[in-house]
Protein backbone atom coordinates (compact mmCIF):
# COMPACT_ATOMS: atom_id res chain seq x y z
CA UNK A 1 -24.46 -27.23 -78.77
CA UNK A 2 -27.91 -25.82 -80.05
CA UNK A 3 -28.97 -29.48 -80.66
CA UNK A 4 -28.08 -33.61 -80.62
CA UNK A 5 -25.34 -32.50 -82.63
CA UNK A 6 -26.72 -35.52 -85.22
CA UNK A 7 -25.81 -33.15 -87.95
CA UNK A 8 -21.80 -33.17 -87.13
CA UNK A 9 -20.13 -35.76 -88.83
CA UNK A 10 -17.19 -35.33 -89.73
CA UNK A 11 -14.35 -33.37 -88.56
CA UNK A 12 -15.14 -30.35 -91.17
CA UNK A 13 -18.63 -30.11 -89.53
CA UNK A 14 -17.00 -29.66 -86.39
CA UNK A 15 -15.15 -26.91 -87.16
CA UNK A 16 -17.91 -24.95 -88.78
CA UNK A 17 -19.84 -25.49 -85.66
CA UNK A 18 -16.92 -24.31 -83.03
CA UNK A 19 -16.87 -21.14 -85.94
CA UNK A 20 -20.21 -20.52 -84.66
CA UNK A 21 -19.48 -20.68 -80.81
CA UNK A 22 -16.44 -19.26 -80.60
CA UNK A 23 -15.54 -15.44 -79.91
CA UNK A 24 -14.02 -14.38 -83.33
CA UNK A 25 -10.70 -13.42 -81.43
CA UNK A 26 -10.05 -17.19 -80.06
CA UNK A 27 -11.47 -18.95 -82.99
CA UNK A 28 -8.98 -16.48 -85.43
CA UNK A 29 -6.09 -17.75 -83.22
CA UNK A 30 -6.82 -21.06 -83.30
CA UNK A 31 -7.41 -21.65 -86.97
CA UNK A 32 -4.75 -19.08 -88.46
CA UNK A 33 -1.93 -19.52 -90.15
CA UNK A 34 1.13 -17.18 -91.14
CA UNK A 35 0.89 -14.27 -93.62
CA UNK A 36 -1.02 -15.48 -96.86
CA UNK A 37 -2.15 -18.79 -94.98
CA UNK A 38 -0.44 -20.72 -98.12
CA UNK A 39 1.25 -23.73 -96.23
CA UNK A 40 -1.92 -23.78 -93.57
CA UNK A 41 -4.33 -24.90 -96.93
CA UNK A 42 -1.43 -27.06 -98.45
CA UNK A 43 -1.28 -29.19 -96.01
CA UNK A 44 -5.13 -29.99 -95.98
CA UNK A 45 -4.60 -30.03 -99.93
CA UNK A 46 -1.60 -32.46 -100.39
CA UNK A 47 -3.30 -35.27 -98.68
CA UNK A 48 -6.77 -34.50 -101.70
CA UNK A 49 -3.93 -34.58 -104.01
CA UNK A 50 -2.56 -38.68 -102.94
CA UNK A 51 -4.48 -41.22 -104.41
CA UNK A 52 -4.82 -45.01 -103.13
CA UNK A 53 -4.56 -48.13 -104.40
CA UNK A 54 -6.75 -50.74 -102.55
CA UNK A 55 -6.63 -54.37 -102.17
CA UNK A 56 -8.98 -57.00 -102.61
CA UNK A 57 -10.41 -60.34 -101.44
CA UNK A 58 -7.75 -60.07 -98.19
CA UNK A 59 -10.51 -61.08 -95.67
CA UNK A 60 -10.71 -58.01 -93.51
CA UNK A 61 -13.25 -59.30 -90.95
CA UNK A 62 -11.00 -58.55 -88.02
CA UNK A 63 -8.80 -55.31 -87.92
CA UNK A 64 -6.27 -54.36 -85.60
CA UNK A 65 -5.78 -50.39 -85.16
CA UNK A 66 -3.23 -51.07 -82.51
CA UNK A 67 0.57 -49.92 -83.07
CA UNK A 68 3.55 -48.90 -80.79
CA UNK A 69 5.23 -45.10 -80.24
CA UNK A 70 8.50 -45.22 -78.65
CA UNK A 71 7.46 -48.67 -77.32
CA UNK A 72 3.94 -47.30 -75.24
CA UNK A 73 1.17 -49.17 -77.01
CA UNK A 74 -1.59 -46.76 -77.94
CA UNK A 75 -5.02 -47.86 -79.68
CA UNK A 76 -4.62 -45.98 -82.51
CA UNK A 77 -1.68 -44.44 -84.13
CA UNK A 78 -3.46 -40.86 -83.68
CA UNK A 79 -2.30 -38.52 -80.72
CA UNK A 80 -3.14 -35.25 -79.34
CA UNK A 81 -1.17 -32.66 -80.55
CA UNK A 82 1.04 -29.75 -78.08
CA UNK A 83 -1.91 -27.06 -78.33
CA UNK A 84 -1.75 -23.75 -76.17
CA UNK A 85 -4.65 -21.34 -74.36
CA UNK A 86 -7.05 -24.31 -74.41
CA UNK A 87 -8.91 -22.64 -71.69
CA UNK A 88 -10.10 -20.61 -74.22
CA UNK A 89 -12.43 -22.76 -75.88
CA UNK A 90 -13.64 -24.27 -72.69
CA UNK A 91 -13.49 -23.52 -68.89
CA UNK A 92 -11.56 -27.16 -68.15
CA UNK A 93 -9.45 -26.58 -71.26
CA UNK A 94 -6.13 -29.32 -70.79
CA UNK A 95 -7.77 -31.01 -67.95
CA UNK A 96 -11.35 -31.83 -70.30
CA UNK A 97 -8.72 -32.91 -73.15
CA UNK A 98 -6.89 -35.23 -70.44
CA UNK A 99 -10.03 -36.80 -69.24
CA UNK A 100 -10.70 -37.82 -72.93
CA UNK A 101 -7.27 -39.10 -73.49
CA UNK A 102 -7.65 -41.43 -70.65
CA UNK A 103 -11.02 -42.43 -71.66
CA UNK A 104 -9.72 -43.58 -75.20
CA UNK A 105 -6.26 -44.16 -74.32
CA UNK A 106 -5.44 -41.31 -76.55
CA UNK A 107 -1.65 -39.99 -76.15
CA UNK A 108 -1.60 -36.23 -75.68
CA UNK A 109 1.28 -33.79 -75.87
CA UNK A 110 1.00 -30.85 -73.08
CA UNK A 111 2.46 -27.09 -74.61
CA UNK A 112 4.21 -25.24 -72.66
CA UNK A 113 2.03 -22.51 -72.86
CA UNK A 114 -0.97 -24.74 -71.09
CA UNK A 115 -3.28 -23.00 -68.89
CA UNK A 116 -3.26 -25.73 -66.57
CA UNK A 117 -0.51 -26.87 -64.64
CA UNK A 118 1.35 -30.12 -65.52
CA UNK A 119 1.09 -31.84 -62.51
CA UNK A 120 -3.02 -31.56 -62.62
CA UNK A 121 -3.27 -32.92 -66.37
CA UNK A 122 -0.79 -36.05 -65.75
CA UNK A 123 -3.78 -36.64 -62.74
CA UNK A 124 -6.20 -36.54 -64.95
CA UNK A 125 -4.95 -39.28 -67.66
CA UNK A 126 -3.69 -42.84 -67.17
CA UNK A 127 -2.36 -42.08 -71.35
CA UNK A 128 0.95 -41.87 -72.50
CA UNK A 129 1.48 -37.94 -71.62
CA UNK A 130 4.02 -36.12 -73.53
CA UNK A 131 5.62 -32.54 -72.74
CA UNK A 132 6.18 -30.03 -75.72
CA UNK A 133 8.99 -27.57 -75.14
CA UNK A 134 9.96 -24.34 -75.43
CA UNK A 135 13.56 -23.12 -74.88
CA UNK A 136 13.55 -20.10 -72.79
CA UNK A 137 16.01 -17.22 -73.23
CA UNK A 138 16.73 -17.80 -69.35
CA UNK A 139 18.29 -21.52 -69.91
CA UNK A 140 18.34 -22.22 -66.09
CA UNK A 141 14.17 -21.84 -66.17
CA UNK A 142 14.10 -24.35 -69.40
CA UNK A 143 16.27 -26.58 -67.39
CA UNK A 144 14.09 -26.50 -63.93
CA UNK A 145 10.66 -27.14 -66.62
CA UNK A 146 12.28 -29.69 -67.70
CA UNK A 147 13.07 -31.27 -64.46
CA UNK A 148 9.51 -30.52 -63.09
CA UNK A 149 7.53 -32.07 -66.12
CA UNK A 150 9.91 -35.46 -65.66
CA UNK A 151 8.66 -35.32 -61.90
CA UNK A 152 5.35 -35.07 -62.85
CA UNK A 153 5.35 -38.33 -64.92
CA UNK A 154 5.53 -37.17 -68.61
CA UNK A 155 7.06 -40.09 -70.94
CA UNK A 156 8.99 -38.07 -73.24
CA UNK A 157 9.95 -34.39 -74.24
CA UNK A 158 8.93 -32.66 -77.25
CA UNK A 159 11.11 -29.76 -78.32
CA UNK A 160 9.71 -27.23 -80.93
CA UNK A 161 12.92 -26.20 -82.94
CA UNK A 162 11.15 -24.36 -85.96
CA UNK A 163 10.67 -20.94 -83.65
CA UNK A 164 13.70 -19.21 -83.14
CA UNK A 165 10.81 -16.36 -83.52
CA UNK A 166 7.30 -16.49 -83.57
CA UNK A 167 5.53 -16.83 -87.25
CA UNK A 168 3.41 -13.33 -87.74
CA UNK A 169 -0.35 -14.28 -88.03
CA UNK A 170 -1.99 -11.33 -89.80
CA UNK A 171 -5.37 -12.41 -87.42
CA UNK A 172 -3.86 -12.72 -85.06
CA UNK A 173 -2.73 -9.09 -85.47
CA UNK A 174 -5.79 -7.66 -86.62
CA UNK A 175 -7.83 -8.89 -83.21
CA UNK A 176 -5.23 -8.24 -81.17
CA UNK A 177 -5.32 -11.23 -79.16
CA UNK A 178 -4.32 -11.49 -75.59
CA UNK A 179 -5.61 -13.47 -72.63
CA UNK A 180 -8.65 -13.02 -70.78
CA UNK A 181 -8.26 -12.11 -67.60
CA UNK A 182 -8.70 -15.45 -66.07
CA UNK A 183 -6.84 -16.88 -68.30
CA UNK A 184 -2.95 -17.47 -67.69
CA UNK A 185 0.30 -19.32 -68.92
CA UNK A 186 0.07 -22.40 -65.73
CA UNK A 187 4.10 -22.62 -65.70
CA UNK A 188 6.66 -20.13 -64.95
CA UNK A 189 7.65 -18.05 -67.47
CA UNK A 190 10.49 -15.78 -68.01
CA UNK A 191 10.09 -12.91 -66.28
CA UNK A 192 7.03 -13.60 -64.49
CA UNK A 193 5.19 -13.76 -68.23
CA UNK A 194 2.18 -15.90 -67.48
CA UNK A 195 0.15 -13.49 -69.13
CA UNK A 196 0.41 -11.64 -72.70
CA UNK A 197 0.69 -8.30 -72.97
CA UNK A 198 -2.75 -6.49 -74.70
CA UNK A 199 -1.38 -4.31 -77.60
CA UNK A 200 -3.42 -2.24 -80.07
CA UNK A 201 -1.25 -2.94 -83.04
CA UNK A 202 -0.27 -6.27 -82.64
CA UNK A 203 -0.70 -10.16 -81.07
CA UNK A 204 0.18 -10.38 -77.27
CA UNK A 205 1.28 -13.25 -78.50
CA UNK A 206 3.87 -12.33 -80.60
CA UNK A 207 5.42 -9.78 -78.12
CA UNK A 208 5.48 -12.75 -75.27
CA UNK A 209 7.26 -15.20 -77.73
CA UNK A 210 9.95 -12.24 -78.54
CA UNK A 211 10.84 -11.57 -75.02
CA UNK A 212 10.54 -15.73 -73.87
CA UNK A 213 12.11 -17.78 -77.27
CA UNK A 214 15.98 -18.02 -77.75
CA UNK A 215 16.74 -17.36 -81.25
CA UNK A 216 20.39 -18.96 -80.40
CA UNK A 217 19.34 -22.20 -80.32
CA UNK A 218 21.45 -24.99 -82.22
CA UNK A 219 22.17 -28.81 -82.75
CA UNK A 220 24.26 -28.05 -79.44
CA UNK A 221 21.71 -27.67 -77.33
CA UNK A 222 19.93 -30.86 -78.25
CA UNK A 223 23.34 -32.09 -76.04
CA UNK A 224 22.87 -29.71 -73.62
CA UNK A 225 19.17 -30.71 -72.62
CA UNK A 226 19.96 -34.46 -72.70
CA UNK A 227 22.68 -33.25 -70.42
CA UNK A 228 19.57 -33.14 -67.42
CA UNK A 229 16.63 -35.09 -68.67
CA UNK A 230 16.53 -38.78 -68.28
CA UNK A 231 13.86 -38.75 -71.20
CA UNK A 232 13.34 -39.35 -74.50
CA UNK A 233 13.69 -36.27 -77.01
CA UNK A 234 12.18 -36.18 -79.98
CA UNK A 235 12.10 -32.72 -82.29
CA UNK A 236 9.04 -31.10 -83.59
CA UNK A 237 9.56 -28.94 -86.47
CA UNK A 238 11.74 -31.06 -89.13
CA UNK A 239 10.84 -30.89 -92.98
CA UNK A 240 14.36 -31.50 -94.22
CA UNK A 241 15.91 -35.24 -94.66
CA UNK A 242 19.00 -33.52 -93.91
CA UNK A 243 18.06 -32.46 -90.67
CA UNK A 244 16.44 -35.37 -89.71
CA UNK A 245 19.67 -37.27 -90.30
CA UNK A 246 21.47 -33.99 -87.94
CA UNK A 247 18.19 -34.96 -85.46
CA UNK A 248 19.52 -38.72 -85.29
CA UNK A 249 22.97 -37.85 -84.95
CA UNK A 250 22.31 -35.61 -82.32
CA UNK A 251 20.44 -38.32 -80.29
CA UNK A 252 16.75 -37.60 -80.93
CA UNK A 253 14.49 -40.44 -80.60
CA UNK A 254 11.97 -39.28 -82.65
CA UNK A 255 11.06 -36.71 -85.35
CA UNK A 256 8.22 -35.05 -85.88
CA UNK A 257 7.50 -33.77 -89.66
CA UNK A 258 5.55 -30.99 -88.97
CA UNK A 259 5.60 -26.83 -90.18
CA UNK A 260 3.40 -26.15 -86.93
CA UNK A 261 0.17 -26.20 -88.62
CA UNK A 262 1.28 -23.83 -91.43
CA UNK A 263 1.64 -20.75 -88.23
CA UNK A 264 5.49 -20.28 -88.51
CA UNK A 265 7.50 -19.92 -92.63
CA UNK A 266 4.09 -19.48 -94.82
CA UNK A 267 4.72 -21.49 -97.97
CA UNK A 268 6.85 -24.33 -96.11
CA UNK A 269 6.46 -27.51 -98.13
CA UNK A 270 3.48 -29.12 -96.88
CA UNK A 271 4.35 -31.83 -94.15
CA UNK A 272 3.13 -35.18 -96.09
CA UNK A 273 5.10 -33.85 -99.30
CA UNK A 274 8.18 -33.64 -96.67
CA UNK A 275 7.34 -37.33 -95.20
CA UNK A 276 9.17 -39.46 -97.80
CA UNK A 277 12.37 -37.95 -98.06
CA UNK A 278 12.63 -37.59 -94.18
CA UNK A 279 11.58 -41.25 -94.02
CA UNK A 280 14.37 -41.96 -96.53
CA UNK A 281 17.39 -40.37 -93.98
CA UNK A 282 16.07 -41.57 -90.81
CA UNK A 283 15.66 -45.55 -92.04
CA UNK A 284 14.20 -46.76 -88.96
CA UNK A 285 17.00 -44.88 -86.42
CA UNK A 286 14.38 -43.19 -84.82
CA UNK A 287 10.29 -42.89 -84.75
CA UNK A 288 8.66 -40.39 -87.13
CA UNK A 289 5.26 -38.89 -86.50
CA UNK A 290 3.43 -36.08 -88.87
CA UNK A 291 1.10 -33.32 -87.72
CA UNK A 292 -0.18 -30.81 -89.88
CA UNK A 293 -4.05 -31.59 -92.36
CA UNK A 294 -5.02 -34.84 -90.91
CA UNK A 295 -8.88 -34.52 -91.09
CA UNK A 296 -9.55 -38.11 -92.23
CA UNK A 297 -8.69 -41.78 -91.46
CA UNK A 298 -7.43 -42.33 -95.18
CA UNK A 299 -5.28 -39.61 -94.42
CA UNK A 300 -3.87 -41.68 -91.63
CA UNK A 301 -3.33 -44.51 -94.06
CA UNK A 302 -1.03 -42.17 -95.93
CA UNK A 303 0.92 -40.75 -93.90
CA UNK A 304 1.87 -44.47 -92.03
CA UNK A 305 2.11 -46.08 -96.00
CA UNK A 306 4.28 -42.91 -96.56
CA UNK A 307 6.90 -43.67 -93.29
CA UNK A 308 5.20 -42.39 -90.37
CA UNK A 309 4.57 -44.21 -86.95
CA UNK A 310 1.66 -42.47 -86.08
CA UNK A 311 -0.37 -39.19 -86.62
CA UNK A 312 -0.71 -35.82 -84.70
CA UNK A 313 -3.60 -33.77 -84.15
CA UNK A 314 -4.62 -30.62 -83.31
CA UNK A 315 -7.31 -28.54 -84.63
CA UNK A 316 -10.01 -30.53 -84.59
CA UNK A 317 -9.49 -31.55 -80.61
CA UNK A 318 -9.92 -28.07 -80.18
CA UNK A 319 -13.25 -28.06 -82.05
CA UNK A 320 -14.83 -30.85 -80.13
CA UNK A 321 -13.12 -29.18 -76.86
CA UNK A 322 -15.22 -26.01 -77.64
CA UNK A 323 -18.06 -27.83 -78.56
CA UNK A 324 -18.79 -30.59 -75.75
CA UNK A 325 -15.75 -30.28 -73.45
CA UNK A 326 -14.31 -33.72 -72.67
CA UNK A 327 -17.24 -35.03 -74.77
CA UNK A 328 -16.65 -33.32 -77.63
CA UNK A 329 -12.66 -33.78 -77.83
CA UNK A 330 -13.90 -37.53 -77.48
CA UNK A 331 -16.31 -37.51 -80.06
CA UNK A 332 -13.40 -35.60 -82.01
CA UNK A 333 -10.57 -38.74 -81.60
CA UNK A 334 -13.43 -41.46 -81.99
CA UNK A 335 -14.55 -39.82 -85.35
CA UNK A 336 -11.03 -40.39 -87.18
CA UNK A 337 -10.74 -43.30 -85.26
CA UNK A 338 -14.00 -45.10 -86.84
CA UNK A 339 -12.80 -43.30 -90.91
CA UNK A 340 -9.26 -45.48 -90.51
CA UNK A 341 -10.73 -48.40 -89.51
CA UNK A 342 -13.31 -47.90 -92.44
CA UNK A 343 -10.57 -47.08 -94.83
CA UNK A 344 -8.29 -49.76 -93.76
CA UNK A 345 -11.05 -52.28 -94.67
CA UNK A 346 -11.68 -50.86 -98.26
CA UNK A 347 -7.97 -50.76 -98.54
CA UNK A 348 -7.70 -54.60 -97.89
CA UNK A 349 -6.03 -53.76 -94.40
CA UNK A 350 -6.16 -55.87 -90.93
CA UNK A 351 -3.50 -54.36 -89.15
CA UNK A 352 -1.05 -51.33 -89.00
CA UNK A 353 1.76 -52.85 -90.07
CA UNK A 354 -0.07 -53.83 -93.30
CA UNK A 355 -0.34 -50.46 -94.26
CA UNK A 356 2.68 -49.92 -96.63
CA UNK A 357 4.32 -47.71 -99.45
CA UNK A 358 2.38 -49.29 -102.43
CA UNK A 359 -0.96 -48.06 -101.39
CA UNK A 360 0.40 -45.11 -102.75
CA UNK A 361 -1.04 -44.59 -106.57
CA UNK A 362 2.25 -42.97 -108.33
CA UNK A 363 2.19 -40.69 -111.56
């Protein structure tokens, strides 16, 4: 950073700052959405849009940000979201964001497409450590992932089931983006595909994701993959109460409410306009957690008054990450961290559990 950085406080400031440091091609890929980037500003919008209703005179002297995800207790109900590449906005990319994790006792969610191995970022954090999935066209690869990420000590496996294909991000396309050269994929890919091909006419991305996804993916397979894995499966990608009640039938333990950060079906409802409904079907079968526009702690508030467990987030980790490294991710999670326990003050809060559907201003 080009100074004390006293002028970054909040997480918008952060991003306008990593804007500034960041090579056009990484920061496009990182902050993109599909097509007309509708759903990417909607979700940011929906949350303006909800309006609280505060209490009073509660005596708020002590609060208590604590809560419970599938039974780990974690400080705050905030983790760190599955992000890929994140070598690309600094040279200790996954490892930096580990090292912050354990320092806050932040959970984090490893992607599959990490640029550092697995076994090296469950090293580097005593947090609860989740693994986001991918299903591979070559099933018997998916299956020994699976089995290496449970012997490296991950809690809990994340699969992504809203990319039977990847989402086309029109910056994506128009920097062509592709790996640097010492940059790779850290775990084995289909077809030796640790790196993406560089195209002049589209995202290396894209072209990896259509030779590595499987389109044929169904409720089956959510069968299929508890069929190996001792752990916990929850499903990333779910904005339908209907499928979250096929998600609890099918054994998930958790759902998370999400439309991958607007970067898959532009105009997809917006993920807190999805919560309710989804909160509605799953009545308490399983744990729900939202990703998708958190930038502030009264956005926490809503989406736990609104059903969820806890929050996700991504961006913004990867604007302190580019910023400050392990610092900066840190400064990141300790920023939203100090809004909710602000907001849950003015909102007449002391604990988690306090914060409930009628701090939610109806029209």
């Amino acid at each position: 950073m080009t100074d004390d950085g006293s002028t970054l406080i909040n997480l918008h400031d952060m991003e306008e700052a990593a804007r500034e440091r960041l090579p056009p091609m990484i920061f496009g890929y990182y902050a993109s959405g599909a097509h007309d980037e509708i759903t990417l500003r909607e979700n940011r919008a929906c949350y303006e849009r909800i309006a609280l209703r505060p209490r009073v005179l509660t005596d708020v002297s002590q609060r208590d940000l604590s809560t419970t995800v599938l039974g780990a207790r974690v400080p705050v109900p905030i983790l760190i979201a599955p992000m890929a590449f994140q070598r690309l906005a600094h040279a200790d990319g996954e490892l930096a964001t580990a090292r912050a994790a354990a320092r806050g006792g932040w959970g984090m969610v490893l992607s599959t497409l990490s640029t550092t191995p697995v076994e090296q970022v469950r090293a580097a954090t005593s947090a609860t450590l989740w693994f986001q999935l991918y299903v591979f066209r070559d099933r018997e690869m998916t299956r020994t992932l699976v089995e290496r990420v449970e012997s490296a000590g991950c809690s809990a496996l994340v699969l992504t089931v809203d990319t039977p294909i990847l989402g086309r991000r029109e910056r994506d396309v128009r920097n062509h983006f592709h790996l640097p050269a010492d940059v790779s994929i850290a775990h084995t890919m289909p077809g030796d595909m640790q790196r993406l091909p560089v195209l002049e006419d589209d995202s290396g991305l894209a072209a990896h994701a259509h030779r590595m996804l499987d389109p044929s993916l169904t409720w089956r397979d959510i069968e299929w993959l508890g069929s190996f894995t001792r752990l916990p499966i929850l499903l990333k990608g779910i904005l339908r109460a209907d499928d979250a009640r096929l998600a609890v039938e099918a054994g998930a333990a958790g759902i998370i409410v999400s439309n991958h950060g607007g970067r898959q079906l532009d105009t997809a409802v917006a993920t807190i306009r999805a919560l309710p409904e989804i909160a509605q079907a799953v009545a308490g079968r399983a744990e729900i957690l939202i990703d998708g526009g958190v930038r502030r702690g009264t956005d926490i508030i809503k989406a736990i008054a609104l059903g969820a467990r806890a929050v996700l987030l991504g961006r913004p980790v990867l604007w302190g990450l580019a910023l400050e490294g392990e610092k900066g991710v840190t400064r990141v999670m300790e920023m939203l961290r100090d809004e909710l326990d602000l907001a849950m003050a003015l909102c007449g809060c002391r604990s988690i559990e306090e914060l409930s559907a009628d701090l939610i201003a109806t029209y």
